[in-house]
PDB file of N, CA and C in Angstrom:
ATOM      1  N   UNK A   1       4.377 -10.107   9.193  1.00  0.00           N
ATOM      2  CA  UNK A   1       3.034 -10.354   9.707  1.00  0.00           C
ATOM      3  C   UNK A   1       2.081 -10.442   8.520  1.00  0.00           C
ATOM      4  N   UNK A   2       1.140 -11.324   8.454  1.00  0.00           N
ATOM      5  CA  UNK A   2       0.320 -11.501   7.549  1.00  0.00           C
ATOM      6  C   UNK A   2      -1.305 -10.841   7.897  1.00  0.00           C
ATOM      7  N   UNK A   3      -2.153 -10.683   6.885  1.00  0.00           N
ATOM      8  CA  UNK A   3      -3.269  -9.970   7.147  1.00  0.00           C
ATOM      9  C   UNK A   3      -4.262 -10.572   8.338  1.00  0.00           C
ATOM     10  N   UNK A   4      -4.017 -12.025   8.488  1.00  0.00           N
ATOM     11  CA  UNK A   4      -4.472 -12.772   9.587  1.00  0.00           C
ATOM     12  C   UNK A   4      -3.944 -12.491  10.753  1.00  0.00           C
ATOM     13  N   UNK A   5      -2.713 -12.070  10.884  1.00  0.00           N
ATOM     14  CA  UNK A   5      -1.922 -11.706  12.051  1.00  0.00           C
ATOM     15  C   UNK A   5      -2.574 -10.276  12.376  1.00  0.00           C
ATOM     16  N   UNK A   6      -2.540  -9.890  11.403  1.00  0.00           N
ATOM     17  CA  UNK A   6      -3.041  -8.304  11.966  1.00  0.00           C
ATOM     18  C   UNK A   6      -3.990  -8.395  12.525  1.00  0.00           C
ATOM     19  N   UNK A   7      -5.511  -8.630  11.802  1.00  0.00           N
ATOM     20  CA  UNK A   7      -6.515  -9.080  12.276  1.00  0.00           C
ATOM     21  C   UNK A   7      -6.767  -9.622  13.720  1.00  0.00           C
ATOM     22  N   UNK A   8      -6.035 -10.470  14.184  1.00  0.00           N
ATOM     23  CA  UNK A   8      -5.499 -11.038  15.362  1.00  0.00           C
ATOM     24  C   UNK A   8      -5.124 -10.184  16.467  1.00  0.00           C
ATOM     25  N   UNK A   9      -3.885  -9.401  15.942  1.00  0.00           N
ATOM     26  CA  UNK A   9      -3.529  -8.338  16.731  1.00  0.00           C
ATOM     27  C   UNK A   9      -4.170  -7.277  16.913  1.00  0.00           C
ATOM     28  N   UNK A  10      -5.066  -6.433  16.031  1.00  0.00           N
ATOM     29  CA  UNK A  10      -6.346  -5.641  16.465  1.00  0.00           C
ATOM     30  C   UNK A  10      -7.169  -6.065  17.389  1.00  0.00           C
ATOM     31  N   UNK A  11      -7.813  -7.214  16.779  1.00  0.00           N
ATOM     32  CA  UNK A  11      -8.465  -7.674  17.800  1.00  0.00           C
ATOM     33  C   UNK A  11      -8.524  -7.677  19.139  1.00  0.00           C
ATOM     34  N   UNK A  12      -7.337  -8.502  19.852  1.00  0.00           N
ATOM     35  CA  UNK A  12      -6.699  -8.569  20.850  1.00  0.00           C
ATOM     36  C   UNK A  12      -6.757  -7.115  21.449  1.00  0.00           C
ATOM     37  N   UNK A  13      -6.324  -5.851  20.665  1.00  0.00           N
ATOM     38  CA  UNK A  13      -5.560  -4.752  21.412  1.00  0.00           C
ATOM     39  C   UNK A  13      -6.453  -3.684  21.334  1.00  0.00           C
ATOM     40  N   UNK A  14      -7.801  -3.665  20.615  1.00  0.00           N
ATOM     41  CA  UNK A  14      -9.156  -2.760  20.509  1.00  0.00           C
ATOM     42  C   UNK A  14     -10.328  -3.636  20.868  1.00  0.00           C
ATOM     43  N   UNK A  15     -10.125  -4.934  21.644  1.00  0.00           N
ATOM     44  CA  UNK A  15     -11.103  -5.630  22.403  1.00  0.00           C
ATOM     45  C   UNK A  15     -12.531  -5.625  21.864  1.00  0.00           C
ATOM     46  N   UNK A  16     -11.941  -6.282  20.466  1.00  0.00           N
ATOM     47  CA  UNK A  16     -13.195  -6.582  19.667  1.00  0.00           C
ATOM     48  C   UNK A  16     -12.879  -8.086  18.913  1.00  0.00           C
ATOM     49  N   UNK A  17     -13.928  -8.679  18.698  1.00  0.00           N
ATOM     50  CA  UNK A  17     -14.077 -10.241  17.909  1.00  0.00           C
ATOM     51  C   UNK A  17     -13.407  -9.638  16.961  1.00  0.00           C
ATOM     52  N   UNK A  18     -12.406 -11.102  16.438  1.00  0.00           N
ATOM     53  CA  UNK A  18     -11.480 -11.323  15.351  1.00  0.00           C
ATOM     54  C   UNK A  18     -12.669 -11.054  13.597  1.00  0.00           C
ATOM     55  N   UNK A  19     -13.889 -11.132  13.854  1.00  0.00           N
ATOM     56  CA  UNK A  19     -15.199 -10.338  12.698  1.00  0.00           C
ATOM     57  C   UNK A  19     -14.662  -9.164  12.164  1.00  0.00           C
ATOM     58  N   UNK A  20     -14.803  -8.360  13.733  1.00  0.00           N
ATOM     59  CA  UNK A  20     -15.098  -7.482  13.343  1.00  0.00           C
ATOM     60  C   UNK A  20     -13.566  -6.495  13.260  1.00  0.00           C
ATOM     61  N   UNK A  21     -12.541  -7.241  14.025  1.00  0.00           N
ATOM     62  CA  UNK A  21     -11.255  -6.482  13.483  1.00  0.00           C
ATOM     63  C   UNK A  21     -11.149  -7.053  12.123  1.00  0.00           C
ATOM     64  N   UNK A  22     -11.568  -7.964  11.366  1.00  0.00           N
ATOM     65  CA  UNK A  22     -11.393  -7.941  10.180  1.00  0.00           C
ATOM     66  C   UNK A  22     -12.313  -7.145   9.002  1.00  0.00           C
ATOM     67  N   UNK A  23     -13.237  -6.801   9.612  1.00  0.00           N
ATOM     68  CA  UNK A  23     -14.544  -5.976   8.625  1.00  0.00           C
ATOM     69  C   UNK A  23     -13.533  -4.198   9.019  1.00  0.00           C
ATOM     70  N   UNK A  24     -13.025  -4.177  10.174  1.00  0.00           N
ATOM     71  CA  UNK A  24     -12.138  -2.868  10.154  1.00  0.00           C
ATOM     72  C   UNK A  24     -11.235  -2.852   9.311  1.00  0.00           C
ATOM     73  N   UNK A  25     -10.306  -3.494   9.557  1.00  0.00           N
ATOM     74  CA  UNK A  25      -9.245  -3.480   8.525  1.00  0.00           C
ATOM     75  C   UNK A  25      -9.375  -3.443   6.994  1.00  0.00           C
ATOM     76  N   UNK A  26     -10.374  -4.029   6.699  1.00  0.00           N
ATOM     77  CA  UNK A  26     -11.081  -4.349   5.314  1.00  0.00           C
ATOM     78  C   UNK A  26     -11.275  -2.926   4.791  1.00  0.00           C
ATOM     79  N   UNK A  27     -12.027  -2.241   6.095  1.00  0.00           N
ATOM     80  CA  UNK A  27     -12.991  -0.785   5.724  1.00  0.00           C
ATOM     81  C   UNK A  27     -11.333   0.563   5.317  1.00  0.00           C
ATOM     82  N   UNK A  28     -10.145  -0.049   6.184  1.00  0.00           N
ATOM     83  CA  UNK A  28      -9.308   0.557   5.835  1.00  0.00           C
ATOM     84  C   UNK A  28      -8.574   0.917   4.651  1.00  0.00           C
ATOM     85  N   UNK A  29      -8.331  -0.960   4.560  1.00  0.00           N
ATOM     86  CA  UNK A  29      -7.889  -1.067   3.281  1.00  0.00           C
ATOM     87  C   UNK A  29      -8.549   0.047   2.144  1.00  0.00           C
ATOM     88  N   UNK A  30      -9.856  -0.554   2.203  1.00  0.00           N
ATOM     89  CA  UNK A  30     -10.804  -0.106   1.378  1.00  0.00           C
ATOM     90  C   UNK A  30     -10.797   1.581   0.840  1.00  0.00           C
ATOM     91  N   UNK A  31     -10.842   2.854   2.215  1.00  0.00           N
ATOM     92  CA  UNK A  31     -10.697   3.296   1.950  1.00  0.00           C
ATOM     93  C   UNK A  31      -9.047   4.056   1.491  1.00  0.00           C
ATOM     94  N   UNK A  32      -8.082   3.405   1.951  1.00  0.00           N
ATOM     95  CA  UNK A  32      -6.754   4.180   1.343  1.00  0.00           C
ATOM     96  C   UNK A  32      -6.468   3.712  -0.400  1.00  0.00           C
ATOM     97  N   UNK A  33      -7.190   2.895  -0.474  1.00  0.00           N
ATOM     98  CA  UNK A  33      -7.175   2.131  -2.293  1.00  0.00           C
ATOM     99  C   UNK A  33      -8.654   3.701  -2.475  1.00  0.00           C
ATOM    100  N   UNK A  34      -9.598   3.473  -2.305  1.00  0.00           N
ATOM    101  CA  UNK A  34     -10.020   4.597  -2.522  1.00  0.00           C
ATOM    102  C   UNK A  34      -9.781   6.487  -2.739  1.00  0.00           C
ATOM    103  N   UNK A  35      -9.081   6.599  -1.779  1.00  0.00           N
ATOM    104  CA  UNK A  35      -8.112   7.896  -1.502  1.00  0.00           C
ATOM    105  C   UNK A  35      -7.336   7.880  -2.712  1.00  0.00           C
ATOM    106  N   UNK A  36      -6.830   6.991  -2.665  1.00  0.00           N
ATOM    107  CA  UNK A  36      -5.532   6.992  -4.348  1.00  0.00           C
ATOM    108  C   UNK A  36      -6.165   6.857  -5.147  1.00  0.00           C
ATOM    109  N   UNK A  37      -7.075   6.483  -5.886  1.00  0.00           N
ATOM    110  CA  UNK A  37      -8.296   6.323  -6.876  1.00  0.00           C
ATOM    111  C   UNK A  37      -8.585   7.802  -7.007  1.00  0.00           C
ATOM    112  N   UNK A  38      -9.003   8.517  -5.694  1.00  0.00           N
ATOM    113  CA  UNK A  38     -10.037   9.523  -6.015  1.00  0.00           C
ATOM    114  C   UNK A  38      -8.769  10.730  -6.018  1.00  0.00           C
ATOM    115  N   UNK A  39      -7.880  10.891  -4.567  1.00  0.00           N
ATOM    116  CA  UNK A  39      -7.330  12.308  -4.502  1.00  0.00           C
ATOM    117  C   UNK A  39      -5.723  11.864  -5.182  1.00  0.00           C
ATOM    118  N   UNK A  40      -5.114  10.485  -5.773  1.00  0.00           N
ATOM    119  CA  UNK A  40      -3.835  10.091  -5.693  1.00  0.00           C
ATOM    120  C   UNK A  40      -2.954  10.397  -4.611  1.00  0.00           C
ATOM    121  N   UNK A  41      -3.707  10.927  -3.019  1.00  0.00           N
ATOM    122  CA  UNK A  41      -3.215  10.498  -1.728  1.00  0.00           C
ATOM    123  C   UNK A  41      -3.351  10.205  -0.826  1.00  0.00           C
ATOM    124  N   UNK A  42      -3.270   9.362   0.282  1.00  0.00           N
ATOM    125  CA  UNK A  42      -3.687   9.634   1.539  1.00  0.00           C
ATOM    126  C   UNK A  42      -2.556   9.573   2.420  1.00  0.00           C
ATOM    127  N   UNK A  43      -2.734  10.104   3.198  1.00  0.00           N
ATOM    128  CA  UNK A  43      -1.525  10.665   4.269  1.00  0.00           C
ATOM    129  C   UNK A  43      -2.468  10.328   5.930  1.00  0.00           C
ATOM    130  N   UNK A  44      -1.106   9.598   6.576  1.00  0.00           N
ATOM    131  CA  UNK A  44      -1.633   9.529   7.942  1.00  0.00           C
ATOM    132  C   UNK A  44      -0.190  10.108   8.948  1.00  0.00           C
ATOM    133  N   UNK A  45      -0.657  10.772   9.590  1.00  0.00           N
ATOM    134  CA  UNK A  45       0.532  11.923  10.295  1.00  0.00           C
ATOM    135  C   UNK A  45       0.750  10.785  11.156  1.00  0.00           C
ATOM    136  N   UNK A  46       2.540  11.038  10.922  1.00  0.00           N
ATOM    137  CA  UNK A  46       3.434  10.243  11.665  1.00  0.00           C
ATOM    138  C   UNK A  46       3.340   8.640  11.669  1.00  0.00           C
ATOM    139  N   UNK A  47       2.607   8.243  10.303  1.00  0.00           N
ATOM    140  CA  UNK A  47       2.552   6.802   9.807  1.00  0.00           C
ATOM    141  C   UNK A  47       3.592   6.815   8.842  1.00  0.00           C
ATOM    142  N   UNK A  48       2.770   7.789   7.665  1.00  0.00           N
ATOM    143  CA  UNK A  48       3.338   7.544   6.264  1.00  0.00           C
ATOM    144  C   UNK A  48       2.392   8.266   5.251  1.00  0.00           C
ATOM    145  N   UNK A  49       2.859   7.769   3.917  1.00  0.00           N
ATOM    146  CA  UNK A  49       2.140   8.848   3.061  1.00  0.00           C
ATOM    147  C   UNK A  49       2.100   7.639   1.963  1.00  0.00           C
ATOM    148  N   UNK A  50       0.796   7.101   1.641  1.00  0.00           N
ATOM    149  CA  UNK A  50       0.454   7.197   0.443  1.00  0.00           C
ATOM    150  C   UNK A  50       0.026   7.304  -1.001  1.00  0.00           C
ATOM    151  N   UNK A  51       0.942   7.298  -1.872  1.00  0.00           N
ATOM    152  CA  UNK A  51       0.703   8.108  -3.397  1.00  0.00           C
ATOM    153  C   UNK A  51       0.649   7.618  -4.570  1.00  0.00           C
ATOM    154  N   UNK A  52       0.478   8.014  -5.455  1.00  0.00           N
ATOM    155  CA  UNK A  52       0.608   7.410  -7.006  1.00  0.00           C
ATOM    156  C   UNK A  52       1.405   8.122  -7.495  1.00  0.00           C
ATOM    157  N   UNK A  53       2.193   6.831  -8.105  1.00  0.00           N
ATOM    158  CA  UNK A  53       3.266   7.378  -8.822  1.00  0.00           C
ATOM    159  C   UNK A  53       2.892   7.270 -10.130  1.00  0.00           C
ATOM    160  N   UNK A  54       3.761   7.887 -11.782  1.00  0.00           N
ATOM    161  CA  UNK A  54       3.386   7.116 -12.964  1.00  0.00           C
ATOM    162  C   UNK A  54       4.752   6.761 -13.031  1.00  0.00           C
ATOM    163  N   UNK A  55       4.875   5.244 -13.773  1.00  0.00           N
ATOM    164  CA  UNK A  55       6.215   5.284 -14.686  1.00  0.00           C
ATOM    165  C   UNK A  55       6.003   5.632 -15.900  1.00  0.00           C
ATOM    166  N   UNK A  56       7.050   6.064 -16.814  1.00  0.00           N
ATOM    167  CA  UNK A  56       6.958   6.665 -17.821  1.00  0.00           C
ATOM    168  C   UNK A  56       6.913   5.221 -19.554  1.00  0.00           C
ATOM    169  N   UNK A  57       6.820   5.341 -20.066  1.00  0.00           N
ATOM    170  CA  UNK A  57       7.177   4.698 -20.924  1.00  0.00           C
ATOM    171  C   UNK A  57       8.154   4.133 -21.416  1.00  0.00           C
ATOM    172  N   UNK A  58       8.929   2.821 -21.575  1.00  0.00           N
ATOM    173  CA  UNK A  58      10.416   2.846 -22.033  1.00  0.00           C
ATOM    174  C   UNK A  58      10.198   1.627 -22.489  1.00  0.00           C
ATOM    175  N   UNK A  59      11.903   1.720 -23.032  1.00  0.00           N
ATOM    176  CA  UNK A  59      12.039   0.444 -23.789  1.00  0.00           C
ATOM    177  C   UNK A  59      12.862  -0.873 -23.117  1.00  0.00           C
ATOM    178  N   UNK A  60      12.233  -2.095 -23.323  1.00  0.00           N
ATOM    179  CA  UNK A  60      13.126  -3.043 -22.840  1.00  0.00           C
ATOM    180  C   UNK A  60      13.471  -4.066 -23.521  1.00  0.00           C
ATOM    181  N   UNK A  61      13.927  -5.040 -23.008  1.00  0.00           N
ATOM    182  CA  UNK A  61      14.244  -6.599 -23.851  1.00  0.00           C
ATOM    183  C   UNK A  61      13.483  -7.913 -23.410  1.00  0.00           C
ATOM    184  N   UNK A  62      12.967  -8.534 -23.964  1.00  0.00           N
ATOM    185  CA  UNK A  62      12.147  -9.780 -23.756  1.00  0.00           C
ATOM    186  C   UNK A  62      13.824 -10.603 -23.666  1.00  0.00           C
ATOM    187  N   UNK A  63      13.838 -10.957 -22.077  1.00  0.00           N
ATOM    188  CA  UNK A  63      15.144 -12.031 -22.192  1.00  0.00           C
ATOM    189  C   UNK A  63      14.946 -13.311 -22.827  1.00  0.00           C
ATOM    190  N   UNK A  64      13.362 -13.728 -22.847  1.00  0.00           N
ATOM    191  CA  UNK A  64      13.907 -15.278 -23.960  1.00  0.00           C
ATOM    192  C   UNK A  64      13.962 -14.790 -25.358  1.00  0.00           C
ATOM    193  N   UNK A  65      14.009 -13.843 -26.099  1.00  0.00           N
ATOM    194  CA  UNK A  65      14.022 -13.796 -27.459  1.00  0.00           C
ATOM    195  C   UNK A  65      15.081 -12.613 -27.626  1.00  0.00           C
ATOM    196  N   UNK A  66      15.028 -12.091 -26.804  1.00  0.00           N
ATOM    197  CA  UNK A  66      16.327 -10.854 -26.981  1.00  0.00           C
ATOM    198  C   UNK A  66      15.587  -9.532 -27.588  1.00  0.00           C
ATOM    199  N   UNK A  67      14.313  -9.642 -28.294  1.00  0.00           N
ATOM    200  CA  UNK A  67      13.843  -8.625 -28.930  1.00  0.00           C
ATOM    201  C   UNK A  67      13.576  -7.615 -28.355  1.00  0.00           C
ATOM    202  N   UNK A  68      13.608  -6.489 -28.405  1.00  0.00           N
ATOM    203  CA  UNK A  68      13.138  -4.922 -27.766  1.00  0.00           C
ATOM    204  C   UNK A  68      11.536  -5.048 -28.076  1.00  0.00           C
ATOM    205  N   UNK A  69      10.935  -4.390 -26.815  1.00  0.00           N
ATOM    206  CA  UNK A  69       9.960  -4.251 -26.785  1.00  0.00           C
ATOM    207  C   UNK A  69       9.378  -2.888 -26.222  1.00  0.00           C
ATOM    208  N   UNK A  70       8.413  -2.569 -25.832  1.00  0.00           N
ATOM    209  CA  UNK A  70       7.785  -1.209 -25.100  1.00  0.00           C
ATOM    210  C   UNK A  70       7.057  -1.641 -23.767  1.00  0.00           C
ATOM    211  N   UNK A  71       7.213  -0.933 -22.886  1.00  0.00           N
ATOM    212  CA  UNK A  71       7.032  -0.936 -21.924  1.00  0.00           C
ATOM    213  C   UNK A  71       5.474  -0.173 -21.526  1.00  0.00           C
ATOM    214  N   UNK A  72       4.316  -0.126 -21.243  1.00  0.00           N
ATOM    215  CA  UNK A  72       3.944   0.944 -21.640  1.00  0.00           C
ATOM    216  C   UNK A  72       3.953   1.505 -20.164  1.00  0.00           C
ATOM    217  N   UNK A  73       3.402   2.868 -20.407  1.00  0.00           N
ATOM    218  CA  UNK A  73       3.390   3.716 -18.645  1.00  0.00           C
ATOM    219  C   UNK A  73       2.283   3.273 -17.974  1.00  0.00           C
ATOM    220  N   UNK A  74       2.341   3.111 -16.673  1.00  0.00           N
ATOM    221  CA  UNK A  74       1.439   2.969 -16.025  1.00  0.00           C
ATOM    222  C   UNK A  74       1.671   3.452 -14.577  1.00  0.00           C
ATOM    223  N   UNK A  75       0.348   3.653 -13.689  1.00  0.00           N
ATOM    224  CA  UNK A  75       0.640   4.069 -12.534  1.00  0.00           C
ATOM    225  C   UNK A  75       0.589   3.247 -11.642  1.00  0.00           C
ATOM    226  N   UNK A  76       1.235   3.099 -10.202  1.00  0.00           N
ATOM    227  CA  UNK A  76       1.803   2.560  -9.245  1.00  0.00           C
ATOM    228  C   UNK A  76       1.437   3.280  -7.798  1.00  0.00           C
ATOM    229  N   UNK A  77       1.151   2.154  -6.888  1.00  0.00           N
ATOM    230  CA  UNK A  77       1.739   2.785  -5.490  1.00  0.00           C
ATOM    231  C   UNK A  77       2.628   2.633  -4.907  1.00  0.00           C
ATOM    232  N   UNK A  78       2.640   3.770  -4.073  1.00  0.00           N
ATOM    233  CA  UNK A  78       4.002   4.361  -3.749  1.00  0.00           C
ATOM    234  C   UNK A  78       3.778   4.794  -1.851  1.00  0.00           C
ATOM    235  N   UNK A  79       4.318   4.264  -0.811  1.00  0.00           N
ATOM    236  CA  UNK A  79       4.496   4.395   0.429  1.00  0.00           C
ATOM    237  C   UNK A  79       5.841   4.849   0.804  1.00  0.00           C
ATOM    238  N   UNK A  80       5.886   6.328   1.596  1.00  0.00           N
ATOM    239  CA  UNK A  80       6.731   7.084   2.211  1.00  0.00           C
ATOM    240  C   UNK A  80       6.567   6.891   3.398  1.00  0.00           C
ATOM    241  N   UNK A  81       7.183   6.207   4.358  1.00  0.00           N
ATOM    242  CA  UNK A  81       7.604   6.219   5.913  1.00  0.00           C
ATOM    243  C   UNK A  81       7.421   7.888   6.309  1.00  0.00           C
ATOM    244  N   UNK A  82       6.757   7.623   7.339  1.00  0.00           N
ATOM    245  CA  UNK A  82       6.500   8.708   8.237  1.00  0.00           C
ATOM    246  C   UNK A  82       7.637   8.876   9.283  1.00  0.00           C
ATOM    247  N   UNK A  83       7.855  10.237   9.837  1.00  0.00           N
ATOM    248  CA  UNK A  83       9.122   9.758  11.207  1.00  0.00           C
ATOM    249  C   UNK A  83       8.942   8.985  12.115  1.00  0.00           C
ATOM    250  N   UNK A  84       7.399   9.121  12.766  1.00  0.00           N
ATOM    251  CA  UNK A  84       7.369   8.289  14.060  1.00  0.00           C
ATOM    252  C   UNK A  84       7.238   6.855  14.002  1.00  0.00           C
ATOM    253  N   UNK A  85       6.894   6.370  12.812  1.00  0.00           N
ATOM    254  CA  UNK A  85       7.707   5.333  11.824  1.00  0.00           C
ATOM    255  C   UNK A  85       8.834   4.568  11.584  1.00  0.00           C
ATOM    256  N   UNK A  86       9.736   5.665  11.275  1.00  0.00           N
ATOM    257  CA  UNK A  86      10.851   4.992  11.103  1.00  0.00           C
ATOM    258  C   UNK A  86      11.852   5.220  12.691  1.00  0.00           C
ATOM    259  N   UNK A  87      11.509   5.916  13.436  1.00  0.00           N
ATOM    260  CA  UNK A  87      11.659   5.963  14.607  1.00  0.00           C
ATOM    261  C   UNK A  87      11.682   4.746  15.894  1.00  0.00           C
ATOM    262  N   UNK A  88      10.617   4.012  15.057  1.00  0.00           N
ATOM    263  CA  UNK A  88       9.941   3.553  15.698  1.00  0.00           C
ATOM    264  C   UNK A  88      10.232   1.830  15.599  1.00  0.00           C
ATOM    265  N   UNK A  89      10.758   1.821  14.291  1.00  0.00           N
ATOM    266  CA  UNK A  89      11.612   0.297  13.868  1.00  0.00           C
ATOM    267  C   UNK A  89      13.022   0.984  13.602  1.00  0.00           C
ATOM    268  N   UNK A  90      13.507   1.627  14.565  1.00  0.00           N
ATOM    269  CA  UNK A  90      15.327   1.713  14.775  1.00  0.00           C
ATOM    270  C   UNK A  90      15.874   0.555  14.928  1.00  0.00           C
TER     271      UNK A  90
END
């Protein structure tokens, strides 16, 4: 499903203009990128969880030249399935 689909499907199922299920979803987005910014979590019971991860630093290979290079660390998100979740796409 694409973000248009969703949009669509809110809409439809909280009986509001395709606007304003999209100014919702937006406000969602918005705040779980926020949550990880500010606390590195947000958690929704029996959705999922999520977090920031870091990777660490390492070394790799540039495959067109073969040369080793560095990787540097950086942080990532990271989504943990909730049970009623994975329950839920058996």
């Amino acid at each position: 499903m694409t973000k248009q689909g969703l949009i669509d499907y809110v809409a439809k199922n909280a009986d509001m203009s395709k606007a304003e299920a999209g100014r919702a979803l937006d406000a969602v987005l918005d705040g779980i990128t926020a949550g990880l910014k500010k606390d590195k979590e947000v958690v929704l019971v029996g959705f999922g969880k999520f977090s920031v991860k870091t990777r660490a630093k390492r070394e790799g290979i540039n495959p067109a030249t073969k040369e080793k290079i560095t990787i540097p660390a950086k942080s990532v998100a990271s989504f943990k399935a909730g049970s009623k979740l994975k329950d839920a796409v058996k």
